[in-house]
PDB file of N, CA and C in Angstrom:
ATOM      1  N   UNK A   1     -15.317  -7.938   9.829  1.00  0.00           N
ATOM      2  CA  UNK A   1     -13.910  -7.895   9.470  1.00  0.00           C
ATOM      3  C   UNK A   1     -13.091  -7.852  10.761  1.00  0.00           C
ATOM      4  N   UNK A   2     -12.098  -8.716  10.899  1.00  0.00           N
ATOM      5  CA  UNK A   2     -11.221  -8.851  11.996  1.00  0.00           C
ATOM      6  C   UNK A   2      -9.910  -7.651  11.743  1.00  0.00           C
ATOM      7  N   UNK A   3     -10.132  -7.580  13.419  1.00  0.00           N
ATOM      8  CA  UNK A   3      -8.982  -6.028  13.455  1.00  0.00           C
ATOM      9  C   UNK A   3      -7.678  -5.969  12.526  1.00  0.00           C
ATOM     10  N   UNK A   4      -7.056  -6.802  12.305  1.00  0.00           N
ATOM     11  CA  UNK A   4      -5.914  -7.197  11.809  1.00  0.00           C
ATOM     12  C   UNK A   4      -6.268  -6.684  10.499  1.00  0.00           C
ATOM     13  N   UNK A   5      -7.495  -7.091   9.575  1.00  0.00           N
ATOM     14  CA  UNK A   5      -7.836  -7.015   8.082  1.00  0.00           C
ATOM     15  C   UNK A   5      -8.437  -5.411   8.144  1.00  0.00           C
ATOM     16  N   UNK A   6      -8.648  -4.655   9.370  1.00  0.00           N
ATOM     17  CA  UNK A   6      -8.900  -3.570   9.293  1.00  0.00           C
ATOM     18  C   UNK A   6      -8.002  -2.726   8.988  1.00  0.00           C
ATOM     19  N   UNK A   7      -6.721  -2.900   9.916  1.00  0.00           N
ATOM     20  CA  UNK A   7      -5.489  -2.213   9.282  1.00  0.00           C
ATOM     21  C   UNK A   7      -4.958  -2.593   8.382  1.00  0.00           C
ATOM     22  N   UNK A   8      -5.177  -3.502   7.760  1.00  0.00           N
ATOM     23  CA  UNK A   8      -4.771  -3.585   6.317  1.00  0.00           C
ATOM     24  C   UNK A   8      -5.297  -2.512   5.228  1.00  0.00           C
ATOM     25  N   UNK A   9      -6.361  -2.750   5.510  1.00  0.00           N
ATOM     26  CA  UNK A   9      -7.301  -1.629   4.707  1.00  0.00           C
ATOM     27  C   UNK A   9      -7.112  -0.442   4.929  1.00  0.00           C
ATOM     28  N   UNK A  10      -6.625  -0.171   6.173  1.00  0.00           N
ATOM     29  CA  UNK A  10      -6.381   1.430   6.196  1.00  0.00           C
ATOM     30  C   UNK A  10      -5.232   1.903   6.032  1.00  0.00           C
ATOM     31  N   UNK A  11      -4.081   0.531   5.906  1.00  0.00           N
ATOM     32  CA  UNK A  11      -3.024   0.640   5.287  1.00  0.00           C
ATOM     33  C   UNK A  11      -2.665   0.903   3.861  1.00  0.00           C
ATOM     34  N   UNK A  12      -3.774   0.435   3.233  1.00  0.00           N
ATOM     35  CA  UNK A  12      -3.890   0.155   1.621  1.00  0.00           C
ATOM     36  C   UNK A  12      -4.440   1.543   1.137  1.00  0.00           C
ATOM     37  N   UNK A  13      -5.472   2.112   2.145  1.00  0.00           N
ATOM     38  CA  UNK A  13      -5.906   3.716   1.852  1.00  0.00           C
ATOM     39  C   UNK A  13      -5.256   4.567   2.028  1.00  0.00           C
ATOM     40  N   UNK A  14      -4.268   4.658   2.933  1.00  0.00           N
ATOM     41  CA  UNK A  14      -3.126   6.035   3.260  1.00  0.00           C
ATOM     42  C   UNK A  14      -2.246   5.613   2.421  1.00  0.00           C
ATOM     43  N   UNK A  15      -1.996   4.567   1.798  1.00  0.00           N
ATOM     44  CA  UNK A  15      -0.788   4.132   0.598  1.00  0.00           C
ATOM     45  C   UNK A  15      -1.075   4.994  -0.248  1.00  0.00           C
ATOM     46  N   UNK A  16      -2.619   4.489  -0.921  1.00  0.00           N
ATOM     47  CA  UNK A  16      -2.864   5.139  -1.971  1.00  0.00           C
ATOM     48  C   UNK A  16      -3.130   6.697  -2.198  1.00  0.00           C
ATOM     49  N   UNK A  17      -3.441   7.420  -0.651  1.00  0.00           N
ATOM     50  CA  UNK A  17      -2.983   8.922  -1.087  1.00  0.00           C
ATOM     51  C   UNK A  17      -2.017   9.433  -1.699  1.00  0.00           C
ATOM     52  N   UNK A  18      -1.111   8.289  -0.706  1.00  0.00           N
ATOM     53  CA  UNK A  18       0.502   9.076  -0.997  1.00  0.00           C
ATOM     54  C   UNK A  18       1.385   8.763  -2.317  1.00  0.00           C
ATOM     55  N   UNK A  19       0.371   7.761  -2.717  1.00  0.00           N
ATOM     56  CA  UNK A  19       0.992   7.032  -3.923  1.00  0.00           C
ATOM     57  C   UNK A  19       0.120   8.230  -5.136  1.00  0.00           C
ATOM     58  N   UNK A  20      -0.848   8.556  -5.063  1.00  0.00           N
ATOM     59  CA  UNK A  20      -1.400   9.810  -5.624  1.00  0.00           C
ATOM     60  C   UNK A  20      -0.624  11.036  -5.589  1.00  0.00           C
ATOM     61  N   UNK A  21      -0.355  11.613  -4.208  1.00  0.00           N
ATOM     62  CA  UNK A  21       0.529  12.217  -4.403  1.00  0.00           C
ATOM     63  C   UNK A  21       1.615  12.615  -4.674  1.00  0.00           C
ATOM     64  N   UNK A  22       2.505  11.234  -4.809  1.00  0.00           N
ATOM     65  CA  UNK A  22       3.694  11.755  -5.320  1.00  0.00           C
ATOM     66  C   UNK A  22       3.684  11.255  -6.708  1.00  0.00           C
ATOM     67  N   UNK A  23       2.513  10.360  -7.800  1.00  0.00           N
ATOM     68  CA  UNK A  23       2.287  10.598  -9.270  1.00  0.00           C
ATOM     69  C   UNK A  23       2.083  12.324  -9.497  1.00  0.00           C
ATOM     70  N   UNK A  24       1.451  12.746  -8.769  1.00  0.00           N
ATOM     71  CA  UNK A  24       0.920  14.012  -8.973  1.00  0.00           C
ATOM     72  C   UNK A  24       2.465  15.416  -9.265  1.00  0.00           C
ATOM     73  N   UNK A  25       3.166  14.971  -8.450  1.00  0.00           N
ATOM     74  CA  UNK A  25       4.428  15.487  -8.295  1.00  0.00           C
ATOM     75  C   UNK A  25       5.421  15.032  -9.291  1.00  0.00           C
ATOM     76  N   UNK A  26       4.917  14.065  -9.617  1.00  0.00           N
ATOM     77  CA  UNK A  26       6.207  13.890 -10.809  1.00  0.00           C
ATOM     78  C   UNK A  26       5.707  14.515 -11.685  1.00  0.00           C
ATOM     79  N   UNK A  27       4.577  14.791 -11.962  1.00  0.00           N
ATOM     80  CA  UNK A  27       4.035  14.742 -13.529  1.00  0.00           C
ATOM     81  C   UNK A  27       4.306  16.530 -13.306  1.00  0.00           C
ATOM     82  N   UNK A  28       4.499  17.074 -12.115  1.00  0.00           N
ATOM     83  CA  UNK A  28       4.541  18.628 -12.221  1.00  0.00           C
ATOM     84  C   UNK A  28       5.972  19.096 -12.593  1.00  0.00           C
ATOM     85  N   UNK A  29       5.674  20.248 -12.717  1.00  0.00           N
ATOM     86  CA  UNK A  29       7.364  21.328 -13.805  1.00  0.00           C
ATOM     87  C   UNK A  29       8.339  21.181 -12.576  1.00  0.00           C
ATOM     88  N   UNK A  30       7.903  21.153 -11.060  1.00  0.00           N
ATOM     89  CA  UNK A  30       8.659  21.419 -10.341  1.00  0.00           C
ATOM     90  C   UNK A  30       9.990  19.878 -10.075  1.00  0.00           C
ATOM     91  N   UNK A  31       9.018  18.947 -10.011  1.00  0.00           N
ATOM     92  CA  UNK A  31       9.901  17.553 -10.479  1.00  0.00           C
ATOM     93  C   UNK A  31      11.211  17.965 -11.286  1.00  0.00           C
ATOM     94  N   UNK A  32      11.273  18.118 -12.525  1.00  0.00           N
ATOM     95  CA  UNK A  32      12.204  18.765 -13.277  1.00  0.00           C
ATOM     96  C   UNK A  32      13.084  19.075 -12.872  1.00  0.00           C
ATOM     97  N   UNK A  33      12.659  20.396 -11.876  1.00  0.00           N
ATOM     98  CA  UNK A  33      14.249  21.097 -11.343  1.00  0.00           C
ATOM     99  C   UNK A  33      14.629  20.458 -10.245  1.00  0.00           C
ATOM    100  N   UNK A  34      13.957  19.182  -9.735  1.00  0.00           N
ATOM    101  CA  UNK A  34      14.880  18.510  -9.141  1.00  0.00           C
ATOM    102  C   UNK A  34      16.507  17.901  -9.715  1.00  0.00           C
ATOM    103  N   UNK A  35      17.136  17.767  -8.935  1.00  0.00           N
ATOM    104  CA  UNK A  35      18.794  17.355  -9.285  1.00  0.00           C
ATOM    105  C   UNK A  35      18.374  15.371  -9.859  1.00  0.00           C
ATOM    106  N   UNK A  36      18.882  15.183 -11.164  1.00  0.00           N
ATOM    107  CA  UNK A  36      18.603  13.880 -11.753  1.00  0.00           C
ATOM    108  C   UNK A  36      18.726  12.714 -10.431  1.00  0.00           C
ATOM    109  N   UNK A  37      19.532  12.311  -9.620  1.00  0.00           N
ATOM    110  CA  UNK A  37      19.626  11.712  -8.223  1.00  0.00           C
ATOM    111  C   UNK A  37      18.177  11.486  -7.969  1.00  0.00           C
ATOM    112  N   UNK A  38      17.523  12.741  -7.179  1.00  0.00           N
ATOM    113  CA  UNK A  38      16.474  12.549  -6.541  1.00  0.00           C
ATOM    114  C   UNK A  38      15.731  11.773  -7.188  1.00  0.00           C
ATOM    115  N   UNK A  39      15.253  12.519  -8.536  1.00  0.00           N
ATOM    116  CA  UNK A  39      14.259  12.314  -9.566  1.00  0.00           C
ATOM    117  C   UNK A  39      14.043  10.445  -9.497  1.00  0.00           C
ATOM    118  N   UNK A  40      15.619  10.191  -9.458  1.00  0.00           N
ATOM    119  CA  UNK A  40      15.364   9.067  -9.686  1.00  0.00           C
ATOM    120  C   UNK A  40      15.022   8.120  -8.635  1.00  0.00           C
ATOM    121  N   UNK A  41      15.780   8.813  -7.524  1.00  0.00           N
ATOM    122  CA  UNK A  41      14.952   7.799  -6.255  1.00  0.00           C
ATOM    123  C   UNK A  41      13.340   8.102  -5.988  1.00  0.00           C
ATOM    124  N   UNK A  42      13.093   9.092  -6.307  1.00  0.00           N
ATOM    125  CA  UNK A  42      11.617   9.447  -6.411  1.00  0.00           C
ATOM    126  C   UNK A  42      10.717   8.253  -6.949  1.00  0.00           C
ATOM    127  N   UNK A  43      10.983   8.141  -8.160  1.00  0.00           N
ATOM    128  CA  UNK A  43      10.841   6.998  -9.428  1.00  0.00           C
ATOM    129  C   UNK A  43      10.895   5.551  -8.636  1.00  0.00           C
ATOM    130  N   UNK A  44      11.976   5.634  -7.960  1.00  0.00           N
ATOM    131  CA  UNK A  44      11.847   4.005  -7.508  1.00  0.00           C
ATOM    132  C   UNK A  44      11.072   4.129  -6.086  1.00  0.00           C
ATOM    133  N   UNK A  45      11.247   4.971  -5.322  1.00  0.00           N
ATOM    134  CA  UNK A  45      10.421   5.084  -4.124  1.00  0.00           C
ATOM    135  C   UNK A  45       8.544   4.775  -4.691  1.00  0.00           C
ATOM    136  N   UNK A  46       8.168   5.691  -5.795  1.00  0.00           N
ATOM    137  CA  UNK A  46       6.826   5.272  -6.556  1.00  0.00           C
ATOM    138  C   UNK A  46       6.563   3.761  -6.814  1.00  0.00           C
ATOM    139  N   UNK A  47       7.556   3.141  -7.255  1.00  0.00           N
ATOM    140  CA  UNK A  47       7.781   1.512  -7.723  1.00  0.00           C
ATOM    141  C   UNK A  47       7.609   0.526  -6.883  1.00  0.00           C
ATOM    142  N   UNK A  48       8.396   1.126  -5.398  1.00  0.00           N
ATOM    143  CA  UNK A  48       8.097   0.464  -4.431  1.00  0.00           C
ATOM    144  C   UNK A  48       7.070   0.106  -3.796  1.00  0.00           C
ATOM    145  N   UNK A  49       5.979   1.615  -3.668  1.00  0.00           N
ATOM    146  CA  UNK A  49       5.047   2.203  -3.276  1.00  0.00           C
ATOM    147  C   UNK A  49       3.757   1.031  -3.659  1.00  0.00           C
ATOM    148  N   UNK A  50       4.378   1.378  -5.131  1.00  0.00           N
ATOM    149  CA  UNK A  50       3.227   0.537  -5.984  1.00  0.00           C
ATOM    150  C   UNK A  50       2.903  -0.531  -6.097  1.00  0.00           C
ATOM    151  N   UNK A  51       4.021  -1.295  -5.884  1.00  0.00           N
ATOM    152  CA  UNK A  51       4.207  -3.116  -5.293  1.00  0.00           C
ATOM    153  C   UNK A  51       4.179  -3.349  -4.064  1.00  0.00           C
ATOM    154  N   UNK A  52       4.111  -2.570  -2.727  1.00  0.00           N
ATOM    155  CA  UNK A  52       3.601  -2.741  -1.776  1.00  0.00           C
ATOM    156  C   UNK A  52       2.064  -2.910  -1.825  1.00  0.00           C
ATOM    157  N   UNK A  53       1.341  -1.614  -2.877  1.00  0.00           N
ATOM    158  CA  UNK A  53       0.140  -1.424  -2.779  1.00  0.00           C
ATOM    159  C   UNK A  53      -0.494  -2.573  -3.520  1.00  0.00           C
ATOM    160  N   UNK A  54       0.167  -3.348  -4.138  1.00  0.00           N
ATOM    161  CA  UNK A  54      -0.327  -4.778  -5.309  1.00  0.00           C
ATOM    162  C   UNK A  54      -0.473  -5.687  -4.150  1.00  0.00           C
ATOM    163  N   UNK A  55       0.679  -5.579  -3.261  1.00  0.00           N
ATOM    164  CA  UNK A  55       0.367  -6.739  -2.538  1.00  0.00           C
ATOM    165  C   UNK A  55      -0.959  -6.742  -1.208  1.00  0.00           C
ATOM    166  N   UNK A  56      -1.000  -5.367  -0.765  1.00  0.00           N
ATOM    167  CA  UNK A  56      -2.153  -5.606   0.061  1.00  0.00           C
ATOM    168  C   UNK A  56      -3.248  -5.646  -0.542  1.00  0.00           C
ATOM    169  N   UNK A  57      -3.153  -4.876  -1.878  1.00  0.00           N
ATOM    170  CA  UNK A  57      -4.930  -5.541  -2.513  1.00  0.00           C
ATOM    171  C   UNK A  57      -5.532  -6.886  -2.609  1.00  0.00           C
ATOM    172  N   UNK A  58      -3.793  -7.747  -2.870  1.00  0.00           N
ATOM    173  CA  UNK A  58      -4.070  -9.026  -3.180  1.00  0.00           C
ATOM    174  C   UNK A  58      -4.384  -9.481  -1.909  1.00  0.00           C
ATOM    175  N   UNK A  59      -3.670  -9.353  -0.779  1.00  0.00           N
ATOM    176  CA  UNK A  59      -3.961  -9.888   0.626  1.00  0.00           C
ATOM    177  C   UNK A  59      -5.937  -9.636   0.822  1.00  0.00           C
ATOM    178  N   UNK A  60      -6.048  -7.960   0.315  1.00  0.00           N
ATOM    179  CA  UNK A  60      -7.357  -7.948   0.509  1.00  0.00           C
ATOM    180  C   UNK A  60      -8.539  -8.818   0.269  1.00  0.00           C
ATOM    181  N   UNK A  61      -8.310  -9.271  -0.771  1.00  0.00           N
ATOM    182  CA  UNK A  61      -8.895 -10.329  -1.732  1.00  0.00           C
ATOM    183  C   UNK A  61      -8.797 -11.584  -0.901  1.00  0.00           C
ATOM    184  N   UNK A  62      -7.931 -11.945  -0.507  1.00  0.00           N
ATOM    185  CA  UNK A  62      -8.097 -13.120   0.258  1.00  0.00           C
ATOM    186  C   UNK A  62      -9.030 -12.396   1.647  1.00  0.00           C
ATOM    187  N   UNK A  63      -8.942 -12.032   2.016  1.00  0.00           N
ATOM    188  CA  UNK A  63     -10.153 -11.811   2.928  1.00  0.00           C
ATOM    189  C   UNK A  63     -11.607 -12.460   2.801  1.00  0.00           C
ATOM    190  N   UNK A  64     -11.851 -12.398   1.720  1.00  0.00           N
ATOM    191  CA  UNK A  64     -13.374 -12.861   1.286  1.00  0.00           C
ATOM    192  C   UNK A  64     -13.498 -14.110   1.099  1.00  0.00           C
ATOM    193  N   UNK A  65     -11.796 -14.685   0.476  1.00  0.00           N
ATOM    194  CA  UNK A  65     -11.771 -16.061   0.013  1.00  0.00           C
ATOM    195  C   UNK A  65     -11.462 -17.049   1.585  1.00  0.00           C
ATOM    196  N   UNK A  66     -11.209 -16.415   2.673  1.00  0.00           N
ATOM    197  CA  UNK A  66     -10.313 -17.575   3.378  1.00  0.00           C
ATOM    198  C   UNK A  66     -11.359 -16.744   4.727  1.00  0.00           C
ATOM    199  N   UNK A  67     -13.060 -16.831   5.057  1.00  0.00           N
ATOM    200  CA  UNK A  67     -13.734 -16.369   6.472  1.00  0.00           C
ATOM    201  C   UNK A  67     -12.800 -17.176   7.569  1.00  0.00           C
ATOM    202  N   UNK A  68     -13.001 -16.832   8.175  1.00  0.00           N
ATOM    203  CA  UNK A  68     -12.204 -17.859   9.878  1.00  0.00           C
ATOM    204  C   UNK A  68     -13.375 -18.616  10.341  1.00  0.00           C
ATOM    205  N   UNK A  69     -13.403 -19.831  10.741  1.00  0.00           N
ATOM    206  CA  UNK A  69     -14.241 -20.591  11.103  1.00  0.00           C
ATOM    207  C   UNK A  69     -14.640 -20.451  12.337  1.00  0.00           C
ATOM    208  N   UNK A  70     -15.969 -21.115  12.927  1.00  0.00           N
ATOM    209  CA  UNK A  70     -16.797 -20.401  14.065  1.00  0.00           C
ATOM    210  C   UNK A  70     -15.664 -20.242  15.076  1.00  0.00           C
ATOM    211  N   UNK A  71     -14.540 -20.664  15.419  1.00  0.00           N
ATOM    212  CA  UNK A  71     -14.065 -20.618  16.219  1.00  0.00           C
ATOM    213  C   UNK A  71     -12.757 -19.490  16.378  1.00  0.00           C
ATOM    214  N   UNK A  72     -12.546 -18.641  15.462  1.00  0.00           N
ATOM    215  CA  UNK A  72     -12.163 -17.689  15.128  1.00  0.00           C
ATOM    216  C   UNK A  72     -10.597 -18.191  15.038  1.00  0.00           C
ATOM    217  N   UNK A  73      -9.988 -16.990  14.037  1.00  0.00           N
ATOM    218  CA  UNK A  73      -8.664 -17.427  13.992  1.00  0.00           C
ATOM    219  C   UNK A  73      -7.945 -15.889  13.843  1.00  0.00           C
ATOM    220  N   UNK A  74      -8.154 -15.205  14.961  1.00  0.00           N
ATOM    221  CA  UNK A  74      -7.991 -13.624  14.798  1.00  0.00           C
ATOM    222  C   UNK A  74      -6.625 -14.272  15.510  1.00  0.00           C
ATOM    223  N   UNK A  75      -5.593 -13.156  14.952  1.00  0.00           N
ATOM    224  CA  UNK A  75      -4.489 -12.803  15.406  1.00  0.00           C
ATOM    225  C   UNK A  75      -3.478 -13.557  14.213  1.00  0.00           C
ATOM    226  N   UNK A  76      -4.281 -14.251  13.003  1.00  0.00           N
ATOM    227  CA  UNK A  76      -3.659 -14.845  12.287  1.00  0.00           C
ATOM    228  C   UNK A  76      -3.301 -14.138  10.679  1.00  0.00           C
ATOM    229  N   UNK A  77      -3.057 -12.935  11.349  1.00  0.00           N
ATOM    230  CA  UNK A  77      -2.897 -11.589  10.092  1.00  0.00           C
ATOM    231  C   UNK A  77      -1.968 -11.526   9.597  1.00  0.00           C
ATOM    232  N   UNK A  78      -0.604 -12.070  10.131  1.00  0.00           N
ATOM    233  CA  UNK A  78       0.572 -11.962   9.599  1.00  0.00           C
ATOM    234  C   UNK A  78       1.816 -10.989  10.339  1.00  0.00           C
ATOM    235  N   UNK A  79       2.306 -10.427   9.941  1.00  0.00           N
ATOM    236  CA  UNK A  79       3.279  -8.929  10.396  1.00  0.00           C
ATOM    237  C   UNK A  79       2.418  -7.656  11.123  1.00  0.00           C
ATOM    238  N   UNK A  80       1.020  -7.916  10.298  1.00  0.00           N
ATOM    239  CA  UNK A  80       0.298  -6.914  10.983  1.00  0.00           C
ATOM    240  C   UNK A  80      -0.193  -6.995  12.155  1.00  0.00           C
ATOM    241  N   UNK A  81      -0.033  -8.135  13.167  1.00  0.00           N
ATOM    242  CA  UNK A  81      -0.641  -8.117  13.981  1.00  0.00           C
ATOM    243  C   UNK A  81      -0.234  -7.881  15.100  1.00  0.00           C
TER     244      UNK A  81
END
């Protein structure tokens, strides 16, 4: 795996903590006594979270579909690189 597709992946794993953790937080009593505002940017900050995290899985997936040929084509990662 080329460096570039490495941080993807470890991008896609610290997403998904945090995307754990803040499901985890909504679903608690303390969410609640947040002021309706937050709650709701909370809600869309999760949304965001979550369609970021759609898209690097999908990027992931192409990993397998698109090897770089013998002559390598590292540095061709995108934003991540």
């Amino acid at each position: 795996m080329q460096e570039w597709q490495q941080r993807v992946v470890k991008e896609y794993d610290e997403l998904s903590q945090k995307i754990l953790k803040l499901v985890e937080f909504v679903f608690d009593s303390k969410f609640q006594e947040l002021p309706t505002e937050d709650q709701t940017l909370l809600r869309a900050q999760l949304g965001a979270m979550s369609s970021y995290s759609a898209i690097l899985e999908l990027r992931m997936q192409r990993f397998t579909k698109e090897e770089p040929d013998a002559e390598g084509e590292e540095g061709e990662g995108g934003p991540d690189d």
